[in-house]
Protein backbone atom coordinates (compact mmCIF):
# COMPACT_ATOMS: atom_id res chain seq x y z
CA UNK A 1 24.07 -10.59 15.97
CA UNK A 2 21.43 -8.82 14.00
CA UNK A 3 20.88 -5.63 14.95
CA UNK A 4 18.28 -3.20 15.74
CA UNK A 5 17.61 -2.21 11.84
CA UNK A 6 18.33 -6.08 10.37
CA UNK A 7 15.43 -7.47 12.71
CA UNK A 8 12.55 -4.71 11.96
CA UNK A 9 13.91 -5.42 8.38
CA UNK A 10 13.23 -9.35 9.11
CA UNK A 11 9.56 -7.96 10.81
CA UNK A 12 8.28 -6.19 7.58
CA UNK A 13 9.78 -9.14 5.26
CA UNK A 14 7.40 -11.54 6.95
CA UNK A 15 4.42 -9.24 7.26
CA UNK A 16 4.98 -8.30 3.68
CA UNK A 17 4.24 -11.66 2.29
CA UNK A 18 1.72 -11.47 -0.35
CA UNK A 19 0.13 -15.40 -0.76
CA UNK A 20 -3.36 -14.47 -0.53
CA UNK A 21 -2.86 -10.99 -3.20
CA UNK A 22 -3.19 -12.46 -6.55
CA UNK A 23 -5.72 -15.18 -5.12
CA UNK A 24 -8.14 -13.77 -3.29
CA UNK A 25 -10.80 -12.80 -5.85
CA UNK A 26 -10.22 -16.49 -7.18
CA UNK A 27 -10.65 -17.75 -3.80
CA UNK A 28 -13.81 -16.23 -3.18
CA UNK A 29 -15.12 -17.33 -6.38
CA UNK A 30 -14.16 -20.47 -5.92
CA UNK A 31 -16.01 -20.41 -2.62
CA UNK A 32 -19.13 -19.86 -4.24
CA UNK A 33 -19.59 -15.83 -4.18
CA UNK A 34 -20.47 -14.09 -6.78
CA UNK A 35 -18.35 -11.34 -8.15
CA UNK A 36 -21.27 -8.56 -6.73
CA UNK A 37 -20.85 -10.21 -3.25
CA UNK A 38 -16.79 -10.13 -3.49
CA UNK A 39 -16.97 -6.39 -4.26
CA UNK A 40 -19.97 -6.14 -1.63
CA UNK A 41 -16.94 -7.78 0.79
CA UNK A 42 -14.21 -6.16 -0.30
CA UNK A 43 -16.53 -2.68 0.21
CA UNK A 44 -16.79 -3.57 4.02
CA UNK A 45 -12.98 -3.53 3.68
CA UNK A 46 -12.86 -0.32 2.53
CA UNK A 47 -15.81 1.07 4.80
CA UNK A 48 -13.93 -0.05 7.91
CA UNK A 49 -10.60 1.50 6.74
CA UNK A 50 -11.76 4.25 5.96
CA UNK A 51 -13.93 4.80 9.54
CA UNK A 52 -10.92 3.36 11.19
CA UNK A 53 -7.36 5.11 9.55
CA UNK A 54 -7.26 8.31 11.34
CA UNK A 55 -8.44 6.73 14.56
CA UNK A 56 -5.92 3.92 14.22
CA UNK A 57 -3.24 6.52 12.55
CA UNK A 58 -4.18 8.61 16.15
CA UNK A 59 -3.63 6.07 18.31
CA UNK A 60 -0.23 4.62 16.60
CA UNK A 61 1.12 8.44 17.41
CA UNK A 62 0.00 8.01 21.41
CA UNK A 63 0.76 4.40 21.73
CA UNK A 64 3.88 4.21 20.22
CA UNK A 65 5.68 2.77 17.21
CA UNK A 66 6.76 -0.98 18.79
CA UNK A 67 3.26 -1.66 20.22
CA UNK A 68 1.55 -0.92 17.02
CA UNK A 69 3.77 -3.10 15.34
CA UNK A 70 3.23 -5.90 17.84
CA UNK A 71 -0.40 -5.17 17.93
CA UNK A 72 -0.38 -5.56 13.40
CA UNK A 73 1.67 -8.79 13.96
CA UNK A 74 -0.93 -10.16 16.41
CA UNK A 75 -4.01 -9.05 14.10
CA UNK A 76 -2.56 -10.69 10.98
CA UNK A 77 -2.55 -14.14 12.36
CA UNK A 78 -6.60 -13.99 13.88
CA UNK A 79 -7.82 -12.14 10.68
CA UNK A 80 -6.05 -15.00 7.96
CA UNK A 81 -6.30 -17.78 10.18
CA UNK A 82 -10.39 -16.50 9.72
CA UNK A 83 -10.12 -15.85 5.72
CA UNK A 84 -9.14 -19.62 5.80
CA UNK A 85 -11.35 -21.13 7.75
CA UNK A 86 -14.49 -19.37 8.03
CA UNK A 87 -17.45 -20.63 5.06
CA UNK A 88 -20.56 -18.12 5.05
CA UNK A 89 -20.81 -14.80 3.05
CA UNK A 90 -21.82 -12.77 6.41
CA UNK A 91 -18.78 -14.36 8.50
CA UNK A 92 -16.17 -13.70 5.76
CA UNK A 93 -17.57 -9.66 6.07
CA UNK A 94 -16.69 -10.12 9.47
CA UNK A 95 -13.35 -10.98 8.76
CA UNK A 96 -12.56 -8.53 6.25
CA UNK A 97 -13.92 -5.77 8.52
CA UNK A 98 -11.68 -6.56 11.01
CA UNK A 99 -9.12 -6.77 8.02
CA UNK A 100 -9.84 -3.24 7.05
CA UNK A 101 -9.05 -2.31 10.89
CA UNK A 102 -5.33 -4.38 10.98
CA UNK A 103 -4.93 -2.42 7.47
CA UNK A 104 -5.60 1.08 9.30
CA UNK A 105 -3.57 0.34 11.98
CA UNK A 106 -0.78 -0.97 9.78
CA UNK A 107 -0.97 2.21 7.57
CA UNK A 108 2.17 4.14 7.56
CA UNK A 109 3.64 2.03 10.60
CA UNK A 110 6.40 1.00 7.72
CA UNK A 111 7.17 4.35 6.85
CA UNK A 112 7.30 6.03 10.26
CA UNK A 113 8.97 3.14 11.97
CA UNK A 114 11.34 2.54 9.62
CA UNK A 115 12.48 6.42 8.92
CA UNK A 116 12.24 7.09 13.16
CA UNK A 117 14.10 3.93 13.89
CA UNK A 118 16.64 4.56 10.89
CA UNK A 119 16.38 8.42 12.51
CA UNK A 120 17.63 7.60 16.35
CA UNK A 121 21.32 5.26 14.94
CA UNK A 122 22.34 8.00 12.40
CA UNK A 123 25.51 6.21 12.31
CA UNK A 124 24.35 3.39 10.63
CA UNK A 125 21.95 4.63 7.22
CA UNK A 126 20.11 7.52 6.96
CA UNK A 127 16.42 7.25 7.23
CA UNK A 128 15.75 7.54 3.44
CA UNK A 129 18.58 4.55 2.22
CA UNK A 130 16.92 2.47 4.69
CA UNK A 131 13.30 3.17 4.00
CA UNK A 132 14.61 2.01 0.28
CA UNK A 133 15.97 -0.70 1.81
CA UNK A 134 12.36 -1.88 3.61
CA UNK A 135 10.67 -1.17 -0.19
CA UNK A 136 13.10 -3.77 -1.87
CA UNK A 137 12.76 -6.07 0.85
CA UNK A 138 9.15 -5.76 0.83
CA UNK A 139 9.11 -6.05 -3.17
CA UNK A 140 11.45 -9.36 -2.53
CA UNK A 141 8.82 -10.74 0.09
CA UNK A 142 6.45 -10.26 -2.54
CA UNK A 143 8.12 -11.80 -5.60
CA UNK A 144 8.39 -15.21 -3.93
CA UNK A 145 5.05 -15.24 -2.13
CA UNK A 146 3.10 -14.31 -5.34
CA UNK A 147 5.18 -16.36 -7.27
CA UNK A 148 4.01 -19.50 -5.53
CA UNK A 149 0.55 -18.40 -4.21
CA UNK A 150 -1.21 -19.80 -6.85
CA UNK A 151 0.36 -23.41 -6.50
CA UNK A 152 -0.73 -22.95 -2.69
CA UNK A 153 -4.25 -21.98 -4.01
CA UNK A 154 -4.23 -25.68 -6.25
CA UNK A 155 -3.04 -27.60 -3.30
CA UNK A 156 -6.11 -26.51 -1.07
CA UNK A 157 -7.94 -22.89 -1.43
CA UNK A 158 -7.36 -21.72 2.68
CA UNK A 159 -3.23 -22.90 2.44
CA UNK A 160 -2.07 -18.69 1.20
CA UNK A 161 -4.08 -17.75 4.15
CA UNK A 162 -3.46 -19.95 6.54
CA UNK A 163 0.74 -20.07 5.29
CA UNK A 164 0.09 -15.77 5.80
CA UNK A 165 -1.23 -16.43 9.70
CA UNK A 166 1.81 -19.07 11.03
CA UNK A 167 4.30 -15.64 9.29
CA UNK A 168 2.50 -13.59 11.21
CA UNK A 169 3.27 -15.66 14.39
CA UNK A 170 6.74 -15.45 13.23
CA UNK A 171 6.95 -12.06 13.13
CA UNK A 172 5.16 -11.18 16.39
CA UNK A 173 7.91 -12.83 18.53
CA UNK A 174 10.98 -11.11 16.05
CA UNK A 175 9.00 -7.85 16.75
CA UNK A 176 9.36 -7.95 20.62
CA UNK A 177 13.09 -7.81 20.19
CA UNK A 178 13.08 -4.76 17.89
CA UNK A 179 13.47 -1.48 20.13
CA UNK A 180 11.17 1.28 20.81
CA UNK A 181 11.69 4.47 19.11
CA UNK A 182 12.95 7.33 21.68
CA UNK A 183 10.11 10.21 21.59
CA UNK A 184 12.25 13.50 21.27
CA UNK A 185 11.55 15.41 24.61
CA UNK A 186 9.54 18.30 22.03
CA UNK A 187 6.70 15.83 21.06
CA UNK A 188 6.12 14.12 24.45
CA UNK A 189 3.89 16.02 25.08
CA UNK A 190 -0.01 15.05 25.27
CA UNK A 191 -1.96 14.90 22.30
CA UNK A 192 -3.75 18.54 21.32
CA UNK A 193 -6.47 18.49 18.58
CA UNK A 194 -4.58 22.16 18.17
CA UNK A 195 -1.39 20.76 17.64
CA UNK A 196 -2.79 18.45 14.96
CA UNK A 197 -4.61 21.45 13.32
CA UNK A 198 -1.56 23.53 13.66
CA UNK A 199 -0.09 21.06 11.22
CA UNK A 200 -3.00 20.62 8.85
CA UNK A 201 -2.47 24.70 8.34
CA UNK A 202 0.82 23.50 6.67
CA UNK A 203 0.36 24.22 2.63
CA UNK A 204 2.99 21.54 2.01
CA UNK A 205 1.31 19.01 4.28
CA UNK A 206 -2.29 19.78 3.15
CA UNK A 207 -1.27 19.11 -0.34
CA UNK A 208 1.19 16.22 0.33
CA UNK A 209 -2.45 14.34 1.88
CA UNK A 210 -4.14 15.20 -1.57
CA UNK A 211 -1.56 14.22 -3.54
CA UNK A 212 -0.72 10.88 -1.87
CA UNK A 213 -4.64 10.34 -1.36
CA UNK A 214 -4.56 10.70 -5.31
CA UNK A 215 -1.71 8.48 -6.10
CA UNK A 216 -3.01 5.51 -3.42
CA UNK A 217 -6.50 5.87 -5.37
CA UNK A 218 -5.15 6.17 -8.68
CA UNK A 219 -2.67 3.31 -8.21
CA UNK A 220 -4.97 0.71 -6.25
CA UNK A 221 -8.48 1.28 -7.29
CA UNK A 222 -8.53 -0.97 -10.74
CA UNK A 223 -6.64 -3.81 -9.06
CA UNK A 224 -9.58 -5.41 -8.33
CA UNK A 225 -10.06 -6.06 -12.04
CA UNK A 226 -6.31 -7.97 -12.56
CA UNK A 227 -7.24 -11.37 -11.43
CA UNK A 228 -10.81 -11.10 -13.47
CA UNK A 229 -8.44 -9.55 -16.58
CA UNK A 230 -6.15 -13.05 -16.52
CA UNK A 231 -8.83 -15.71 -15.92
CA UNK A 232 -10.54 -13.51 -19.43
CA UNK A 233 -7.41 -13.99 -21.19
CA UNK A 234 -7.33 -17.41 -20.20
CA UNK A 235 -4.46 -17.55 -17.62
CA UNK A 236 -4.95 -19.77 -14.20
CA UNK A 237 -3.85 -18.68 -10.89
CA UNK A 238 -0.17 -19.52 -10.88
CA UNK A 239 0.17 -17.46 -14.43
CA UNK A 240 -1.37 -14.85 -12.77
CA UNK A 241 0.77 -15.05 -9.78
CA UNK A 242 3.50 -14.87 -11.81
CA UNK A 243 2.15 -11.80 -13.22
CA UNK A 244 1.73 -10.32 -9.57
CA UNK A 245 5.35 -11.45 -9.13
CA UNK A 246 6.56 -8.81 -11.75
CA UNK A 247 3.98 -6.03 -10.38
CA UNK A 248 5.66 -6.63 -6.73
CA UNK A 249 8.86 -6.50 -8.23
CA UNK A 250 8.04 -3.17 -10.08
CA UNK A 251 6.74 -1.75 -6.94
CA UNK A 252 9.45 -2.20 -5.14
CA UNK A 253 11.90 -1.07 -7.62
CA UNK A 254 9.68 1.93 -7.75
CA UNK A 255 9.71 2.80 -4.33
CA UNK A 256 13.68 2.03 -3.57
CA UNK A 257 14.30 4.93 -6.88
CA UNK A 258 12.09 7.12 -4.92
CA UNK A 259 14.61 7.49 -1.97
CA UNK A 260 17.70 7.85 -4.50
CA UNK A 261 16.14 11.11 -5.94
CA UNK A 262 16.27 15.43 -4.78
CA UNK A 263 13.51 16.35 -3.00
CA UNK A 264 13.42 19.47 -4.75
CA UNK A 265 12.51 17.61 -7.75
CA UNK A 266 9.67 15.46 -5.88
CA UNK A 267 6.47 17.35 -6.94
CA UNK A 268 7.24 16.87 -11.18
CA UNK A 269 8.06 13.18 -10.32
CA UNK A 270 4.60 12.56 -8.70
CA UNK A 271 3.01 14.04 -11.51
CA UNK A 272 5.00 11.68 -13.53
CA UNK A 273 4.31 8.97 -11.89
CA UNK A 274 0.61 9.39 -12.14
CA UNK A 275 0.22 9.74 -15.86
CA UNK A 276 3.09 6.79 -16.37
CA UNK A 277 0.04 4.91 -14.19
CA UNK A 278 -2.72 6.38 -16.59
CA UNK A 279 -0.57 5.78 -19.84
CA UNK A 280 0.22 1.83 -18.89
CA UNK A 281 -4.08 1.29 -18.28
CA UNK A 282 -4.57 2.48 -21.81
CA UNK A 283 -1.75 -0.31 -22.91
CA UNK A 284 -3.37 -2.90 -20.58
CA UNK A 285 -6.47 -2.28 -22.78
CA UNK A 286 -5.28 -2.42 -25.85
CA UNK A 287 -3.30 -5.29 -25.07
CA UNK A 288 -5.67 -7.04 -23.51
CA UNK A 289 -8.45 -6.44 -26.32
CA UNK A 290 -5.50 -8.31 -28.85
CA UNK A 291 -4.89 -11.06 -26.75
CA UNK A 292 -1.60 -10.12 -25.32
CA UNK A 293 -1.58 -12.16 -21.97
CA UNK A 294 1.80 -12.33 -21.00
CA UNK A 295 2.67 -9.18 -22.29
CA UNK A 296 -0.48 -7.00 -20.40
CA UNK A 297 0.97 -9.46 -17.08
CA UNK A 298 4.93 -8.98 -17.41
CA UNK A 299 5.43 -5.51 -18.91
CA UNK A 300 2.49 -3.51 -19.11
CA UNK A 301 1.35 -3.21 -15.53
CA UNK A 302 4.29 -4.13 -14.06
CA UNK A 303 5.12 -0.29 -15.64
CA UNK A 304 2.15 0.93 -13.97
CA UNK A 305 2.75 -0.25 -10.64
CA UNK A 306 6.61 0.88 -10.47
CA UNK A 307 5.50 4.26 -11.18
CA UNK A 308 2.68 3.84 -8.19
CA UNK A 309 5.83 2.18 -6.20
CA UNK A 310 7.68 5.76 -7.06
CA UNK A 311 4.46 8.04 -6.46
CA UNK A 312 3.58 6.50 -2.94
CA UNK A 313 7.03 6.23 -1.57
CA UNK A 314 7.45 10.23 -2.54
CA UNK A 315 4.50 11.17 -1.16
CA UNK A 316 5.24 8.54 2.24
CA UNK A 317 8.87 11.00 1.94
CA UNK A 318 6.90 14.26 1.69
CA UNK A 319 4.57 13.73 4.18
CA UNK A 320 7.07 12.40 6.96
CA UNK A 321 9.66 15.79 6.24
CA UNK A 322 6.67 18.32 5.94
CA UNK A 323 4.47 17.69 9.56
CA UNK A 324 7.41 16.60 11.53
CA UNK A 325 7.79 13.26 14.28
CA UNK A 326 4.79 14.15 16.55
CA UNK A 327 1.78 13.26 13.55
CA UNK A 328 3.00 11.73 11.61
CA UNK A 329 1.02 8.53 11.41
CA UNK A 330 -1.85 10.33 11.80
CA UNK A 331 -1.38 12.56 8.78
CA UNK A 332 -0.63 9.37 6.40
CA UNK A 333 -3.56 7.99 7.83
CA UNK A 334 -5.77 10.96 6.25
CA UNK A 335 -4.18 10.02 3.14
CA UNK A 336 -5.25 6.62 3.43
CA UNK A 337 -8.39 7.48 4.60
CA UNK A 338 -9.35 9.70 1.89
CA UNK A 339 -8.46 6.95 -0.88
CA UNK A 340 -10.53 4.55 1.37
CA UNK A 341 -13.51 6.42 1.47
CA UNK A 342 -12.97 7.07 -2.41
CA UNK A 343 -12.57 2.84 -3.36
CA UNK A 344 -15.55 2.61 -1.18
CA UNK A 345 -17.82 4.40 -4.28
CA UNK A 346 -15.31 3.35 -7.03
CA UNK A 347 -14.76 -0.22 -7.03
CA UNK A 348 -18.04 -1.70 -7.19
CA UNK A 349 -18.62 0.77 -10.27
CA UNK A 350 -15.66 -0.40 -11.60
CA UNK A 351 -16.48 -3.88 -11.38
CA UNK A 352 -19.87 -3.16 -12.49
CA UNK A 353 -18.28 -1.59 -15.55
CA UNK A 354 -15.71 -4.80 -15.91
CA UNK A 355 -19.01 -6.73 -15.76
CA UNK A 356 -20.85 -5.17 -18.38
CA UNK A 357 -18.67 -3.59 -20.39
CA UNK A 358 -15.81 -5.75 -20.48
CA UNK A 359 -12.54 -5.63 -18.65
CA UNK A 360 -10.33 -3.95 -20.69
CA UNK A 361 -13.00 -1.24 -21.14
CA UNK A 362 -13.12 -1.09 -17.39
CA UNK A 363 -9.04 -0.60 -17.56
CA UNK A 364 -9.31 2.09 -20.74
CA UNK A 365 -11.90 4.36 -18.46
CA UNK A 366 -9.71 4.41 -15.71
CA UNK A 367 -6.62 5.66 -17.70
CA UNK A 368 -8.82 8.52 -18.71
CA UNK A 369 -9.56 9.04 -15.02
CA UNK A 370 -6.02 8.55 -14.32
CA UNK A 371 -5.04 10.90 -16.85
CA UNK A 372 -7.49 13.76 -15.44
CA UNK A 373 -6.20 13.06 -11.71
CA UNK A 374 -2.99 13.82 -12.96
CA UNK A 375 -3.62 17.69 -14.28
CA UNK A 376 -5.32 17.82 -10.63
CA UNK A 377 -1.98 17.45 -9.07
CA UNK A 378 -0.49 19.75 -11.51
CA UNK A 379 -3.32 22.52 -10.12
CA UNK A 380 -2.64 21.54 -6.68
CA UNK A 381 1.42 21.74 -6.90
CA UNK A 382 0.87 25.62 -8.33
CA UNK A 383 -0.80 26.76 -5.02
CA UNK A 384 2.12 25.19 -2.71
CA UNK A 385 5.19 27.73 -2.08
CA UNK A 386 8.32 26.31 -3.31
CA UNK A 387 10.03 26.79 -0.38
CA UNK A 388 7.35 24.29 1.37
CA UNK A 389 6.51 21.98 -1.42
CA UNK A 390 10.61 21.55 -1.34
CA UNK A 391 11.61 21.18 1.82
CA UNK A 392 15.17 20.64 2.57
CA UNK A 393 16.41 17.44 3.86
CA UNK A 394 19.43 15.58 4.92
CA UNK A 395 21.99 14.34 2.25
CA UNK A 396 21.61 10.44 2.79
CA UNK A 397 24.74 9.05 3.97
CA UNK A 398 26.24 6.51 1.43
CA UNK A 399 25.55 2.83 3.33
């Protein structure tokens, strides 16, 4: 029998799926919006995350882990089930509003569950091998829905979205059978905006929001431009899913090396991993400006995007040790929230600058960004203690 672990493994497999990622920019176009309107869209995304992720990340902490993982499963069949079917600009910002509140919900309900449930059966993994664990499995979830998103796309534009909802339906009725996490007598205790402020005082976890704010914004912000990038270098959509397929494997490899390394060394490897991020968008432009499909797709990001797998799993690590069980969805959810409100601004600029002065112009600036955000976290990692940018954790157990 599977046990408690194996089936909240099977839970985030399924919800993991990525059919409609590498599509849905083609999908829209294809629909008849223009790429303004799919930015406008995806803005109303963003503008409902970013209203909703500390409410959501709030409520996740009261309501518990289980029923805000049955509540995600439930949301992610009615909001692609919609994607597919609905036809009209104003219905599909519907949609994706309610999208942006299933994302805020969702945010961090991987990390905490996984590291809480992992947490309460010591004798099985430690919370860090199995949070590795849930990034590979995620990454493998990935690989073979991106792979064959785009031949779903050619057999009829809805099928990734609609193939996303029935998972989802799947995945509700495995996630009634995973347990509840026990609440530790210490943080049963009601909510208390003091208690929440109490941790915000916290140099390490004041920074550890920054810094994962900066690697989530650094790291997702110029996606938007990949699918536009192929179709310019004359790929279709199952080239570029392809493509995605090497970016999810990246991530995941990224995020599973996260958990193997000391967290005494985790502040110089963030910084790492942001310039490795601003380093491979220089490459994508130059690679992109000779003509280099399949090498921009397969190597170039795909570098990128492990280094944003390492950066966000770190900062998902630092986050969960520094404020503690009691807030800690609500803390990632600032993170998230602050790189919401930032894509909000920065993605319609950056397809405006894709738009007029080329993609891989659009991919150059944003390595110079990149590059800048990095020396930021350098500033911010001088004003932390060592003791509490550091903290000490728990040798993981060998599996």
């Amino acid at each position: 029998m599977i046990g408690p672990l194996g089936r909240l493994l099977g839970v985030r497999i399924l919800l993991d799926v990525q059919f409609w990622f590498p599509t849905w920019m083609i999908f829209l176009l294809e629909q008849g919006y223009t790429p303004m309107q799919a930015a406008a869209v995806d803005a109303v995304f963003h503008a409902v995350l970013v209203l909703a992720e500390v409410p959501m990340g709030h409520l996740m902490d009261r309501i518990g882990r289980k029923r805000a993982l049955l509540a995600t499963c439930a949301l992610t069949v009615l909001v692609f089930a919609g994607i597919g079917l609905v036809s009209s600009v104003w219905l599909m910002a519907v949609v994706w509003g309610v999208w942006g509140m299933l994302w805020a919900l969702a945010s961090g309900l991987d990390s905490t569950y996984a590291w809480e449930l992992a947490e309460s059966r010591p004798e099985e993994l430690s919370p860090s091998r199995y949070l590795g664990r849930t990034r590979l499995a995620g990454g493998l979830a990935g690989v073979v829905s991106l792979l064959s998103a785009g031949l779903l796309l050619e057999v009829w534009p809805p099928l990734p979205y609609l193939v996303t909802s029935g998972l989802g339906l799947i995945a509700l009725l495995v996630a009634v059978t995973v347990p509840s996490v026990p609440v530790p007598a210490a943080h049963a205790s009601a909510a208390s905006p003091d208690s929440l402020r109490s941790s915000l005082r916290i140099p390490a976890v004041r920074t550890g929001i920054m810094l994962a704010a900066i690697v989530l914004t650094v790291g997702i912000s110029i996606r938007i431009l990949i699918q536009p990038l192929g179709l310019q270098m004359g790929l279709g959509a199952a080239a570029i899913g392809v493509g995605y397929g090497m970016i999810a494997v990246a991530v995941a490899l990224g995020g599973w090396l996260a958990t193997r390394l000391a967290p005494r060394r985790h502040a110089r490897w963030i910084v790492f991993s942001i310039i490795l991020m601003a380093l491979s968008y220089v490459l994508v432009a130059l690679t992109a400006h000779l003509g280099q499909a399949w090498l921009t797709l397969l190597i170039v990001l795909p570098v990128g995007t492990a280094a944003f797998g390492l950066g966000k799993t770190i900062t998902d690590i630092w986050l969960i040790d520094a404020v503690g069980p009691r807030w800690r969805a609500t803390v990632l959810s600032l993170a998230s929230a602050a790189n919401g409100l930032a894509m909000v601004g920065l993605r319609p600029v950056i397809v405006a600058a894709g738009d007029a002065a080329g993609h891989s112009t659009a991919f150059f600036g944003w390595g110079v960004l990149s590059g800048l955000c990095g020396l930021l976290c350098l500033v911010l990692l001088r004003r932390v203690p060592p003791r509490s940018a550091s903290r000490k954790t728990s040798a993981p157990r060998s599996p």
